[in-house]
PDB file of N, CA and C in Angstrom:
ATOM      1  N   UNK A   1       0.832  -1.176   0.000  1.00  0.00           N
ATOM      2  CA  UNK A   1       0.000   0.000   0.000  1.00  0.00           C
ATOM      3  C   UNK A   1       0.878   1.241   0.000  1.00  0.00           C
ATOM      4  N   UNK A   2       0.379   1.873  -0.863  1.00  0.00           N
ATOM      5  CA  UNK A   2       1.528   3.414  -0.862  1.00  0.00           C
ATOM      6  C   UNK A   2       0.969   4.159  -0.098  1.00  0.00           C
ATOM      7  N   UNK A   3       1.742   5.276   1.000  1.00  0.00           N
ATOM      8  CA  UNK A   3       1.942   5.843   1.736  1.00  0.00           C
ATOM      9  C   UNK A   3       1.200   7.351   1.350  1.00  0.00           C
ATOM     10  N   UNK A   4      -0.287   7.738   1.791  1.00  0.00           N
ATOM     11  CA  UNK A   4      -0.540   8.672   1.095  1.00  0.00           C
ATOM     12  C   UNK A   4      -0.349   9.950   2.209  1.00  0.00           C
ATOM     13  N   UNK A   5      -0.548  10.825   1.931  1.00  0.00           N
ATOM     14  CA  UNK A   5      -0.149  12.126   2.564  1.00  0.00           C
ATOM     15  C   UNK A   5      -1.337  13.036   3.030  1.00  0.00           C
ATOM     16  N   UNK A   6      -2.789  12.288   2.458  1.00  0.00           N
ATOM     17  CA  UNK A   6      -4.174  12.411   2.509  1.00  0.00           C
ATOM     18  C   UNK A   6      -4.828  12.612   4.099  1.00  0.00           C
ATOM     19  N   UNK A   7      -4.985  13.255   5.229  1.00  0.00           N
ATOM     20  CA  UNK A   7      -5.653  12.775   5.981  1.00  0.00           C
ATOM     21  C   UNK A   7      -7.372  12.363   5.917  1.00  0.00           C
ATOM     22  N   UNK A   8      -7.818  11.807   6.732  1.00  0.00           N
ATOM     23  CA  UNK A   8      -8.932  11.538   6.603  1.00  0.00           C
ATOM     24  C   UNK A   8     -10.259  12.704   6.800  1.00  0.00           C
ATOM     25  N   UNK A   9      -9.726  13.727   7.450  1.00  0.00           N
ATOM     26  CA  UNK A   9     -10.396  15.265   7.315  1.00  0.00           C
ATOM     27  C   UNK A   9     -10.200  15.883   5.717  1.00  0.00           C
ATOM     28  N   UNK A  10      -8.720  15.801   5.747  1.00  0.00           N
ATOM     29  CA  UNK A  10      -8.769  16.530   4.130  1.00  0.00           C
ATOM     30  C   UNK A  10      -9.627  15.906   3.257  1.00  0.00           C
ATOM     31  N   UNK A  11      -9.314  14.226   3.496  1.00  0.00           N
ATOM     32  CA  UNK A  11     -10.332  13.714   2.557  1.00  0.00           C
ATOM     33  C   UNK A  11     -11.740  14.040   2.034  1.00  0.00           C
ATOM     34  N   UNK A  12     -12.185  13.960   3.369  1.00  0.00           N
ATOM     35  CA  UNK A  12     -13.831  14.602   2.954  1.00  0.00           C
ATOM     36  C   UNK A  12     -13.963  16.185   2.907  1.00  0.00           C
ATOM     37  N   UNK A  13     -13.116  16.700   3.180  1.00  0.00           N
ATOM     38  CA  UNK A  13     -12.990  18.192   2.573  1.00  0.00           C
ATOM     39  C   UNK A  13     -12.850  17.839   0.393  1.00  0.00           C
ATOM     40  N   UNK A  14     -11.799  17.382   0.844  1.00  0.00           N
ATOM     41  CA  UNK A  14     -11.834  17.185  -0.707  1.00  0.00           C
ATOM     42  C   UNK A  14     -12.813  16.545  -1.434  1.00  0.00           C
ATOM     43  N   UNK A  15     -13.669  15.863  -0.835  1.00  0.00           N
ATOM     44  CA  UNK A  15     -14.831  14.816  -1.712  1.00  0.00           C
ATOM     45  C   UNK A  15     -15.781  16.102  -1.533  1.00  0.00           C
ATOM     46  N   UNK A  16     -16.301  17.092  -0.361  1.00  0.00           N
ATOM     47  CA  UNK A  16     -17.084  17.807  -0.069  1.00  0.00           C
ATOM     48  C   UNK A  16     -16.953  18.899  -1.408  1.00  0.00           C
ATOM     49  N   UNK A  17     -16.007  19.135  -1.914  1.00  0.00           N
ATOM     50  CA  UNK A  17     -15.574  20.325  -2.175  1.00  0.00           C
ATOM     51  C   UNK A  17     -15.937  19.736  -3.995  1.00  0.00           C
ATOM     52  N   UNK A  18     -15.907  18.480  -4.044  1.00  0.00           N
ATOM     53  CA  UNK A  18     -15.990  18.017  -5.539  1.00  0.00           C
ATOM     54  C   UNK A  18     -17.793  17.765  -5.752  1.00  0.00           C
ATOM     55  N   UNK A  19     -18.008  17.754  -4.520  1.00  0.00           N
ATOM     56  CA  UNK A  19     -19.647  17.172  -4.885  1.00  0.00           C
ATOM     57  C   UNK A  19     -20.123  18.683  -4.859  1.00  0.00           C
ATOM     58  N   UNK A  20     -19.864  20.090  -4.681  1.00  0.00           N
ATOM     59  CA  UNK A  20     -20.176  21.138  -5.022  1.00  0.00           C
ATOM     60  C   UNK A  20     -19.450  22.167  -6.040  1.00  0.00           C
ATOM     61  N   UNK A  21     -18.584  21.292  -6.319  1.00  0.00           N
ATOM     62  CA  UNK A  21     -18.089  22.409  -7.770  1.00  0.00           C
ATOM     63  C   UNK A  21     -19.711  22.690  -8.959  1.00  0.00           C
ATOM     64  N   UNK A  22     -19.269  23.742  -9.228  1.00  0.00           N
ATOM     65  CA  UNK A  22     -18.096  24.494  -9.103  1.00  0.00           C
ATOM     66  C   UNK A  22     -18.274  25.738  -8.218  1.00  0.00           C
ATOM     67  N   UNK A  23     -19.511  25.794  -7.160  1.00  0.00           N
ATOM     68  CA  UNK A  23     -19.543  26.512  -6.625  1.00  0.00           C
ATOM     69  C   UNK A  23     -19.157  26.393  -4.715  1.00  0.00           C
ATOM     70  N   UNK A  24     -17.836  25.977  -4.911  1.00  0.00           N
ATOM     71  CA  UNK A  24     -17.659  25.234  -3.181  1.00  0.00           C
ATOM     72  C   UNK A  24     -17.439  26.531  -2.417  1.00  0.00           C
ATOM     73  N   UNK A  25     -17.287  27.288  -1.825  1.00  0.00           N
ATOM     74  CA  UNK A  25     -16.823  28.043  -0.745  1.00  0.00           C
ATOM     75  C   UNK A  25     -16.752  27.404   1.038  1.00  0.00           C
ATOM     76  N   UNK A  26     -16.219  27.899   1.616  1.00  0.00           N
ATOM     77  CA  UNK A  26     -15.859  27.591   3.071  1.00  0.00           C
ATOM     78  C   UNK A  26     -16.889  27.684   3.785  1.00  0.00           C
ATOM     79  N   UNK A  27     -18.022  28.554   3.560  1.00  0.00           N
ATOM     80  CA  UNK A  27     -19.214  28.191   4.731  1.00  0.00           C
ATOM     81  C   UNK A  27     -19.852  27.178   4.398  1.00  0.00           C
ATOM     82  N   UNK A  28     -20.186  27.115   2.808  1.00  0.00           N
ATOM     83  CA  UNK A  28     -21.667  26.178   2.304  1.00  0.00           C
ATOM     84  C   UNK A  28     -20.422  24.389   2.840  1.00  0.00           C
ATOM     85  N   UNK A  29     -18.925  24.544   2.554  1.00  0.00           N
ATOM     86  CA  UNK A  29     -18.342  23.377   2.672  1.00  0.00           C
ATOM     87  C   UNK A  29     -18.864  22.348   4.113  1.00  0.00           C
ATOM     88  N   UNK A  30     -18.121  23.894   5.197  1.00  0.00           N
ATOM     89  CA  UNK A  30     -18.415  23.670   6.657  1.00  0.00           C
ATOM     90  C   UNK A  30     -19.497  22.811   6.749  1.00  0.00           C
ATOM     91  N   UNK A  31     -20.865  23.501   6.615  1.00  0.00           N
ATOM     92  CA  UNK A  31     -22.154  23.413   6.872  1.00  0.00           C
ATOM     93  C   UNK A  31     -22.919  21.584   6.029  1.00  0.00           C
ATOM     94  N   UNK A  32     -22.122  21.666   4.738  1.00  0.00           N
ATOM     95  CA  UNK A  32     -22.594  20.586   4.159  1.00  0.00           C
ATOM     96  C   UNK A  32     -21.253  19.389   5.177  1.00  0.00           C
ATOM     97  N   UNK A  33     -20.269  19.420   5.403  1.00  0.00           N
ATOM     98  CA  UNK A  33     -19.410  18.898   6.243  1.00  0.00           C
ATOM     99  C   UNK A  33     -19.992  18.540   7.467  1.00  0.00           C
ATOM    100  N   UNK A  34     -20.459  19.290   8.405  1.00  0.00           N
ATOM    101  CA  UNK A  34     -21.378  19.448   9.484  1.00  0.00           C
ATOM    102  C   UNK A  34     -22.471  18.275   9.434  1.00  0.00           C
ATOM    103  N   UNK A  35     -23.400  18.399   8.673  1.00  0.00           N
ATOM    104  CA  UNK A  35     -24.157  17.840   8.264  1.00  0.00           C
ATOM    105  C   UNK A  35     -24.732  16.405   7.453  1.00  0.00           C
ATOM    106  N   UNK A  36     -23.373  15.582   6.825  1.00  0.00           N
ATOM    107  CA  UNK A  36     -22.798  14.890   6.308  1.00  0.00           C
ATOM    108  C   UNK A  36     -22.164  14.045   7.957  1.00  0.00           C
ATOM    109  N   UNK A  37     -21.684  14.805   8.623  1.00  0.00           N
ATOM    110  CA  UNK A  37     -20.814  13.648   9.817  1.00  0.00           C
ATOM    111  C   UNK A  37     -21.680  13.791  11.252  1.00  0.00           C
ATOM    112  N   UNK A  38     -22.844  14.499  10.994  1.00  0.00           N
ATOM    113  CA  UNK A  38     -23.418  14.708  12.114  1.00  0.00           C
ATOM    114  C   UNK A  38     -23.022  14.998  13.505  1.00  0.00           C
ATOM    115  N   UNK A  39     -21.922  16.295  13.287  1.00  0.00           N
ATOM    116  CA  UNK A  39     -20.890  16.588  14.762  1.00  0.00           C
ATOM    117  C   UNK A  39     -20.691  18.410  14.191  1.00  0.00           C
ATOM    118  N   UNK A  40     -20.309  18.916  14.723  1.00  0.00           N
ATOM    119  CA  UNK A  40     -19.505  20.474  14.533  1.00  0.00           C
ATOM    120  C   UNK A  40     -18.375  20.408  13.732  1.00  0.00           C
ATOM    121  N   UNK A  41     -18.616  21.218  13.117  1.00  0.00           N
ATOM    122  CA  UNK A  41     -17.326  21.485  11.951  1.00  0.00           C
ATOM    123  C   UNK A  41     -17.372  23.312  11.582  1.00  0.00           C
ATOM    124  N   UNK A  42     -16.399  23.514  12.980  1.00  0.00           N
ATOM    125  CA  UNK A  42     -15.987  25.457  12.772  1.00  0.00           C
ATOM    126  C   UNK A  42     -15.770  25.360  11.016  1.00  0.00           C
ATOM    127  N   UNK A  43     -15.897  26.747  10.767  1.00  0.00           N
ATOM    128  CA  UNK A  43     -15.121  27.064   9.104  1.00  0.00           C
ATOM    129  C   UNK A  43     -14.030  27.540   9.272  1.00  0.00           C
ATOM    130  N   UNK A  44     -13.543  27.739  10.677  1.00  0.00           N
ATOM    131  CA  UNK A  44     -12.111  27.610  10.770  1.00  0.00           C
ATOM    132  C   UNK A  44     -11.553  26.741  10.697  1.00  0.00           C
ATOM    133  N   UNK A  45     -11.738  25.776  11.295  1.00  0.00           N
ATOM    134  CA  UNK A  45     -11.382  23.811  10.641  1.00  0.00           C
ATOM    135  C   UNK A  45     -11.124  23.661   9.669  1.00  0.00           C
ATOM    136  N   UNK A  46     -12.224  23.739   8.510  1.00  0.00           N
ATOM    137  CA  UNK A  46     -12.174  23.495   7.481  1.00  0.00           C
ATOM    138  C   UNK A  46     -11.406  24.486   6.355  1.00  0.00           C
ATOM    139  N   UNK A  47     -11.175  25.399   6.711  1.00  0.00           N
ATOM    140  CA  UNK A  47     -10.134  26.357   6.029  1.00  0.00           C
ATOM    141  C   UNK A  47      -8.943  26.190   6.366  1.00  0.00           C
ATOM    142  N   UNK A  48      -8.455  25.796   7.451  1.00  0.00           N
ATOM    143  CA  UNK A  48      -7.277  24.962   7.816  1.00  0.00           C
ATOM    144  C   UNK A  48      -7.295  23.587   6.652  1.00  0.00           C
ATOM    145  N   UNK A  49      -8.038  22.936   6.820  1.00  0.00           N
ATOM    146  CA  UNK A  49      -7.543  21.782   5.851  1.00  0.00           C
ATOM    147  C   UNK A  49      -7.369  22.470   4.348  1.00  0.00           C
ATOM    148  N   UNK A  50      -8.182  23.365   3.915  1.00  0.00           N
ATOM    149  CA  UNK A  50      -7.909  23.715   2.565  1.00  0.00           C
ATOM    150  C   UNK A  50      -6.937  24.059   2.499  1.00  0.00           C
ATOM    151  N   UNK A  51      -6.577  25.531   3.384  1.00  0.00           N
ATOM    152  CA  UNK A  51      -4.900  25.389   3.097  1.00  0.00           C
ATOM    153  C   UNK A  51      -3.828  24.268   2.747  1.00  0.00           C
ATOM    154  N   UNK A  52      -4.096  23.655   3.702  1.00  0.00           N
ATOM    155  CA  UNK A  52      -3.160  22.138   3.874  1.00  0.00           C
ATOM    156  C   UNK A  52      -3.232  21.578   2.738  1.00  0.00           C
ATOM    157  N   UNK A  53      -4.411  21.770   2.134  1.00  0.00           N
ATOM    158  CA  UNK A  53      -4.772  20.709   0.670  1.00  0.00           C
ATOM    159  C   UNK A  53      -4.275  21.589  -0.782  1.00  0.00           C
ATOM    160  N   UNK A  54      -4.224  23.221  -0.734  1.00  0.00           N
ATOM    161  CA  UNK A  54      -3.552  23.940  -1.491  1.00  0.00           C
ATOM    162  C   UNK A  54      -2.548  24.152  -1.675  1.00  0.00           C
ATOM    163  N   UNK A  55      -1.573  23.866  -0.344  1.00  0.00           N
ATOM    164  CA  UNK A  55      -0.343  23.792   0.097  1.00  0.00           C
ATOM    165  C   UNK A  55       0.268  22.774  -0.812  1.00  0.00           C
ATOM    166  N   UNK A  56      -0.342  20.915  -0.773  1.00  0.00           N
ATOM    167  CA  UNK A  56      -0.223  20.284  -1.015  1.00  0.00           C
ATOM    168  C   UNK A  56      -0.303  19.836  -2.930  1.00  0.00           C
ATOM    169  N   UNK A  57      -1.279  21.023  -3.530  1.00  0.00           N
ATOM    170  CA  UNK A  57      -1.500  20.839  -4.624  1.00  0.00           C
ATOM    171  C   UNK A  57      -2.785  19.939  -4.969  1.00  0.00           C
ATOM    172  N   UNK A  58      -3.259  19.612  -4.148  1.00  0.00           N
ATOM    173  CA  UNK A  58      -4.405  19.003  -4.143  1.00  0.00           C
ATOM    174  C   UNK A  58      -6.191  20.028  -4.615  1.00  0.00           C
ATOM    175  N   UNK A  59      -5.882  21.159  -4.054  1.00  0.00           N
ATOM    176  CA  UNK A  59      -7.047  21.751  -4.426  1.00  0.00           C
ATOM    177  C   UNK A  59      -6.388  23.226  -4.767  1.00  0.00           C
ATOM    178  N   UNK A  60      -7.674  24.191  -5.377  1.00  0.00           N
ATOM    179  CA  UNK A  60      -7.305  25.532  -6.298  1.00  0.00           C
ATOM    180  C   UNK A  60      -8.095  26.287  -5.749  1.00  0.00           C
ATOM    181  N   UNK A  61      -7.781  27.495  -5.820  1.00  0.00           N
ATOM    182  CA  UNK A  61      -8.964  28.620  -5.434  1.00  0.00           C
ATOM    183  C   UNK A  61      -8.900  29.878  -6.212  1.00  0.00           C
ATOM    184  N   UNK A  62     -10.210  30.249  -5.953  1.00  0.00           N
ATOM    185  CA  UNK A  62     -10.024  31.871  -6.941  1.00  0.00           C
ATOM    186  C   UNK A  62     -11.426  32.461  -6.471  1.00  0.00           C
ATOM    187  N   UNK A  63     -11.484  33.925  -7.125  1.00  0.00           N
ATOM    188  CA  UNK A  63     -12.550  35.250  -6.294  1.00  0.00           C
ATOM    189  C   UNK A  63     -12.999  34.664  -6.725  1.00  0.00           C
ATOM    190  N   UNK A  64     -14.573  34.483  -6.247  1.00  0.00           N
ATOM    191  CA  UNK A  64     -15.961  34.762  -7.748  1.00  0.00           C
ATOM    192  C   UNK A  64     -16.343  36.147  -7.333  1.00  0.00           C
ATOM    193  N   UNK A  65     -17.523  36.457  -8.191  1.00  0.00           N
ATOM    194  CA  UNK A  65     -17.994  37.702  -8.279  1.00  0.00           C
ATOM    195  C   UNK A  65     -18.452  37.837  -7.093  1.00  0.00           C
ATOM    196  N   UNK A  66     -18.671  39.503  -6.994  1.00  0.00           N
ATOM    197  CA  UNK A  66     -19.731  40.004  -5.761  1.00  0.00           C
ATOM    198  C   UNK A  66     -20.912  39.611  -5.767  1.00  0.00           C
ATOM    199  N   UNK A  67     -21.453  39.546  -5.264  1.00  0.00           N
ATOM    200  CA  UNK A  67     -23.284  39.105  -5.018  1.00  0.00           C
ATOM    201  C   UNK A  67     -23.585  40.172  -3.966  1.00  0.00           C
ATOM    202  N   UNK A  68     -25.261  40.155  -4.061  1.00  0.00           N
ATOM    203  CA  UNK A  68     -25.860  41.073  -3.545  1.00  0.00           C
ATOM    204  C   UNK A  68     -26.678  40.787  -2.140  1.00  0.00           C
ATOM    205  N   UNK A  69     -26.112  39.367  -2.093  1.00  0.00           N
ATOM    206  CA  UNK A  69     -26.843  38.660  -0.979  1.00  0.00           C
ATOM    207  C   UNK A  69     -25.497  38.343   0.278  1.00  0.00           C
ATOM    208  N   UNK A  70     -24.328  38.889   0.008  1.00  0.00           N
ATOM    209  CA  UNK A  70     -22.961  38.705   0.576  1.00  0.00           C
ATOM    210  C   UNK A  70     -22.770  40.878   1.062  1.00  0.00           C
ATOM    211  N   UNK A  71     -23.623  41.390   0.549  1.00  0.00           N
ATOM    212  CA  UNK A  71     -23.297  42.406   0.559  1.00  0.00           C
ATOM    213  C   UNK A  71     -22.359  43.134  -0.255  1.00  0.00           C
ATOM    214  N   UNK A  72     -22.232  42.161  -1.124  1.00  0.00           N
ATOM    215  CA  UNK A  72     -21.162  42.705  -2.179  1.00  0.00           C
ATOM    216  C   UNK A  72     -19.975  41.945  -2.235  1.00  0.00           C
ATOM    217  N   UNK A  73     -19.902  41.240  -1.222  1.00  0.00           N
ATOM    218  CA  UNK A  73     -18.305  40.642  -0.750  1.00  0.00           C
ATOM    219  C   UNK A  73     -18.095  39.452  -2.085  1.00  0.00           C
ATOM    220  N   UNK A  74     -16.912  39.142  -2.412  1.00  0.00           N
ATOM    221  CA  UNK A  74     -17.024  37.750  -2.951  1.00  0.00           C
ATOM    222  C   UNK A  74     -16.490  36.839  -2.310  1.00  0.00           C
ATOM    223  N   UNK A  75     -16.375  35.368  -2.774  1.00  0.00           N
ATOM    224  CA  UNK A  75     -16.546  34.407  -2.405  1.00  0.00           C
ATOM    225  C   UNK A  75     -15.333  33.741  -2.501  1.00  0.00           C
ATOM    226  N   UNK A  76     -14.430  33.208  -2.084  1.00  0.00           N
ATOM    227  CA  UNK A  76     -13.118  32.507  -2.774  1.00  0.00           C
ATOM    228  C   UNK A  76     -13.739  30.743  -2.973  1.00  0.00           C
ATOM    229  N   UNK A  77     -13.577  30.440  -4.001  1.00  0.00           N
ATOM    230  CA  UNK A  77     -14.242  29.631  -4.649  1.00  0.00           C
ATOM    231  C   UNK A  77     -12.976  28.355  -4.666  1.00  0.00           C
ATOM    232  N   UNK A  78     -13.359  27.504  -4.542  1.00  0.00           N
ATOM    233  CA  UNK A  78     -12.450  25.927  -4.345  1.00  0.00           C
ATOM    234  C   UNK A  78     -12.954  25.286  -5.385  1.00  0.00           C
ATOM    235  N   UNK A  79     -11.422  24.431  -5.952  1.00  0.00           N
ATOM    236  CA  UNK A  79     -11.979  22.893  -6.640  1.00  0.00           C
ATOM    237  C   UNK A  79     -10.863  22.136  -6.525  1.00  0.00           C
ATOM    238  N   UNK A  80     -11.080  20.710  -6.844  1.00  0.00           N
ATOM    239  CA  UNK A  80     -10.080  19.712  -7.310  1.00  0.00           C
ATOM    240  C   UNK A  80      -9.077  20.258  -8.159  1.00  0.00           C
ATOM    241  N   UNK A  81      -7.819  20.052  -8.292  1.00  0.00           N
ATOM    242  CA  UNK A  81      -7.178  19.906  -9.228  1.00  0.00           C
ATOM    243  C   UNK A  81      -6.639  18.129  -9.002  1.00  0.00           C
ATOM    244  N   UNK A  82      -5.561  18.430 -10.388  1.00  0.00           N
ATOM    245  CA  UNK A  82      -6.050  16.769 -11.526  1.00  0.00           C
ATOM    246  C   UNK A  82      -5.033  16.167  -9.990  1.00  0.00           C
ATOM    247  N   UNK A  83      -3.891  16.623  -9.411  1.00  0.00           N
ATOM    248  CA  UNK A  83      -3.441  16.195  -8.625  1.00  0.00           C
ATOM    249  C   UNK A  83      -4.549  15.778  -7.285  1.00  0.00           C
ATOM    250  N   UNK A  84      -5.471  16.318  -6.974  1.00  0.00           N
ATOM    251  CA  UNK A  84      -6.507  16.051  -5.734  1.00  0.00           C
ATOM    252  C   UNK A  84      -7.361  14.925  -6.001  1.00  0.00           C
ATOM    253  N   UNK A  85      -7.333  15.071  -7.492  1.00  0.00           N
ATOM    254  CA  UNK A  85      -8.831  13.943  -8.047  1.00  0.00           C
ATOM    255  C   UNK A  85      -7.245  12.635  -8.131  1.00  0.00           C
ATOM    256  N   UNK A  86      -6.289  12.888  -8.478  1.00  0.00           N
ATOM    257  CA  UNK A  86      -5.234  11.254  -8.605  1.00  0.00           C
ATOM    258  C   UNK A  86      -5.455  10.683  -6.852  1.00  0.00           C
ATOM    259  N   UNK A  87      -5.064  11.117  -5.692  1.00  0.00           N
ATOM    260  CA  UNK A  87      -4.822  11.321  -4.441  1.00  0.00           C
ATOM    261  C   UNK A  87      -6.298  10.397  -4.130  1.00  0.00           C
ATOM    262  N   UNK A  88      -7.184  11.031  -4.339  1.00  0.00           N
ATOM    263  CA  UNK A  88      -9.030  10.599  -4.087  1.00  0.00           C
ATOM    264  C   UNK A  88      -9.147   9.413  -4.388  1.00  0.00           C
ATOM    265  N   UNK A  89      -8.671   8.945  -5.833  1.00  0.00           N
ATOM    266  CA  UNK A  89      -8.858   7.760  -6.919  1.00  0.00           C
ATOM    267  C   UNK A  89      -7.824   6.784  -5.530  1.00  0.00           C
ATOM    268  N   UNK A  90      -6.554   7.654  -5.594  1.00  0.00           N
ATOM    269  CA  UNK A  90      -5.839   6.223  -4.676  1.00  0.00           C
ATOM    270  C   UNK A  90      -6.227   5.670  -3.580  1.00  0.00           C
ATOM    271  N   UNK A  91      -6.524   6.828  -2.677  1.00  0.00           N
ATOM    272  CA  UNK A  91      -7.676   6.824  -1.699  1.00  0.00           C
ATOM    273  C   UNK A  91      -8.549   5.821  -1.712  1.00  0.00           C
ATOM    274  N   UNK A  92      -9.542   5.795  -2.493  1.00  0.00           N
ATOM    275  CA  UNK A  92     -10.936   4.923  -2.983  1.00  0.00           C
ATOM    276  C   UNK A  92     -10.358   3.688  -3.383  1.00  0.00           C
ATOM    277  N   UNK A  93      -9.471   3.384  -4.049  1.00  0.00           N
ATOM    278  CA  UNK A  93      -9.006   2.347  -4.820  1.00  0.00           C
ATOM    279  C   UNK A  93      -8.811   1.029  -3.557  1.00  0.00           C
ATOM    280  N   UNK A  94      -8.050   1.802  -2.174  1.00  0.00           N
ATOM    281  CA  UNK A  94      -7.214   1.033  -1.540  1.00  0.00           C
ATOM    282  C   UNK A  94      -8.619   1.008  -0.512  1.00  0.00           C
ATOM    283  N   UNK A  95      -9.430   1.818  -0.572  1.00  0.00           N
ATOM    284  CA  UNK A  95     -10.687   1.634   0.622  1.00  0.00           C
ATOM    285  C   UNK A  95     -11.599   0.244  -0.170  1.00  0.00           C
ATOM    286  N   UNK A  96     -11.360   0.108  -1.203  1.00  0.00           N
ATOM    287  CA  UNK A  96     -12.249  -0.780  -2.107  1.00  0.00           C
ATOM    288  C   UNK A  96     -11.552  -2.245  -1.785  1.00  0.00           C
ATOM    289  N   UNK A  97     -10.115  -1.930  -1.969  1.00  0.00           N
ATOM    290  CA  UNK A  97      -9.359  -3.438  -1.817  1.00  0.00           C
ATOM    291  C   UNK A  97      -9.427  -3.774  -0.884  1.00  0.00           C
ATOM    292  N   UNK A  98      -9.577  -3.362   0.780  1.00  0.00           N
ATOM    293  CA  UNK A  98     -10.082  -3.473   1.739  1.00  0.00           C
ATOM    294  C   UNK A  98     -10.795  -3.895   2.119  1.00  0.00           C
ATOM    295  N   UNK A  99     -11.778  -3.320   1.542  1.00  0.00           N
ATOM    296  CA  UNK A  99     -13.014  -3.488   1.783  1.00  0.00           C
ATOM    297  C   UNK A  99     -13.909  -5.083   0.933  1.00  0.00           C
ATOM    298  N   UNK A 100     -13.148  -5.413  -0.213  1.00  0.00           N
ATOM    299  CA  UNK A 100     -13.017  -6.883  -0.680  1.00  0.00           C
ATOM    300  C   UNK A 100     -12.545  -7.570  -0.098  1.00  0.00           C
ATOM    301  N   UNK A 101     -11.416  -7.370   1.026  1.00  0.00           N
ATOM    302  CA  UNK A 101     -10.827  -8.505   1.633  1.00  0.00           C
ATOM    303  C   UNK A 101     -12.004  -9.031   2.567  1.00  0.00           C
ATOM    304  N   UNK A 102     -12.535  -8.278   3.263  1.00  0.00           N
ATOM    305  CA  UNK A 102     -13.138  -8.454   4.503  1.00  0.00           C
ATOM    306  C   UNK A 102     -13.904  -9.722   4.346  1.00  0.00           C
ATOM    307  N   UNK A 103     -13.556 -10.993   5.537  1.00  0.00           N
ATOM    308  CA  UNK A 103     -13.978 -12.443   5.076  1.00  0.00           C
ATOM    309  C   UNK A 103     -15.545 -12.084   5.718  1.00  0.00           C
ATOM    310  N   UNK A 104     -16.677 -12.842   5.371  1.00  0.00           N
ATOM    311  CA  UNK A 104     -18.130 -12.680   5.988  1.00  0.00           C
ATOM    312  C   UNK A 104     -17.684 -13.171   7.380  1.00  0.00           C
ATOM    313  N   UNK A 105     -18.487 -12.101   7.824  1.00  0.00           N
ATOM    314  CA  UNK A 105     -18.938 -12.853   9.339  1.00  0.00           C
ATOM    315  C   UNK A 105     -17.376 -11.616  10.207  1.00  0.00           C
ATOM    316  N   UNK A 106     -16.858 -11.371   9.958  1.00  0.00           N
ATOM    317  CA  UNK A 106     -15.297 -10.431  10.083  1.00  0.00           C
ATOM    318  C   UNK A 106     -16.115  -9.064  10.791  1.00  0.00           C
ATOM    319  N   UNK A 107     -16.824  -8.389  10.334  1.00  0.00           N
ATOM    320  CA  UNK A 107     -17.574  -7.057  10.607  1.00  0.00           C
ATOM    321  C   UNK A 107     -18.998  -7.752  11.628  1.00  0.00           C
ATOM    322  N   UNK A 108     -19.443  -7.578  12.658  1.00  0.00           N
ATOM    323  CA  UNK A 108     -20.375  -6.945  13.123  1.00  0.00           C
ATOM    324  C   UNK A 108     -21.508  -6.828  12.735  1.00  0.00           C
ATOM    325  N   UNK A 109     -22.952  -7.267  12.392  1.00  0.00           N
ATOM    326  CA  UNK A 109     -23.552  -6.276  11.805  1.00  0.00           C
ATOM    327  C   UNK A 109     -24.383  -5.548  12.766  1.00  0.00           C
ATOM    328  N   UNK A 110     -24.975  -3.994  12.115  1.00  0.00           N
ATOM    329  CA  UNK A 110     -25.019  -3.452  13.012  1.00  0.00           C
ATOM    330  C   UNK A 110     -26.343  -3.504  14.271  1.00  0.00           C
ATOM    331  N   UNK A 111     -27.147  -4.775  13.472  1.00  0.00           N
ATOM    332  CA  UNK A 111     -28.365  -4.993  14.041  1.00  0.00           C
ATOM    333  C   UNK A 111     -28.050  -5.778  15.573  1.00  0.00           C
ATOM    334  N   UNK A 112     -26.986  -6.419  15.307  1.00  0.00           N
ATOM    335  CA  UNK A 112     -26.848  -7.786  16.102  1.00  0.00           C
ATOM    336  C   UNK A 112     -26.050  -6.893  17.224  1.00  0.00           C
ATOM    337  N   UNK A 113     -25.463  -5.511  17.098  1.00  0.00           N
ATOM    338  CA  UNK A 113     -24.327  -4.550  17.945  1.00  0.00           C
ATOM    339  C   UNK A 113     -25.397  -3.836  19.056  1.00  0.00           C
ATOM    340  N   UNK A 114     -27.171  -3.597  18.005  1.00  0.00           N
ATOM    341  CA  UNK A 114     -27.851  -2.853  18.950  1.00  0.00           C
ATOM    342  C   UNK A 114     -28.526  -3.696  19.940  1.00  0.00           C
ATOM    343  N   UNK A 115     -28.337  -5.123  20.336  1.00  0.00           N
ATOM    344  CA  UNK A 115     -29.070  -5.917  21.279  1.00  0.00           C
ATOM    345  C   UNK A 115     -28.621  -6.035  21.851  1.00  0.00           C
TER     346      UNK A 115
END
């Protein structure tokens, strides 16, 4: 297994951020993040990982326009780049092979966990 550099926060920052292109920004991310793991997720959190993930080459950003519902402000706008979507793919690839190994009867299920 190769050694990825991915944490498991960035991760779903990065899946979060692909299931809303092309319009991702840091609150709607937070909030759909939030909501998705059913716990708190500051947008300071999550702007921390973007950095980390821009840093990394993994994701891009740029203004969008003003809007009138921001007060004018704009928006710094996130996406994948081709390096974030390779990283994701390896990601998924090795959660899949994993997830084939698993012999029956190995996992729990979750009916038999609530009695």
């Amino acid at each position: 297994m190769r050694r990825s550099d991915l944490g498991e926060f960035e991760e779903l920052v990065l899946l979060t951020i692909a299931t809303q292109f092309p319009d991702a920004y840091s609150v709607a991310i937070a909030e759909a993040l939030e909501k998705d793991l059913k716990r708190t997720i500051t947008t300071g959190a999550t702007h921390a990982a973007m950095q980390r993930l821009e840093k990394k080459g993994y994701l891009t950003s740029r203004m969008g326009e003003s809007t009138a519902e921001r007060g004018g402000r704009r928006k710094r706008l996130y996406a994948v780049t081709v390096a974030g979507g390779k990283i994701l793919e390896e990601v998924r690839q090795i959660r899949e092979t994993l997830w084939s190994r698993i012999a029956p009867g190995a996992i729990p299920e979750i009916q038999s966990l609530q009695k």
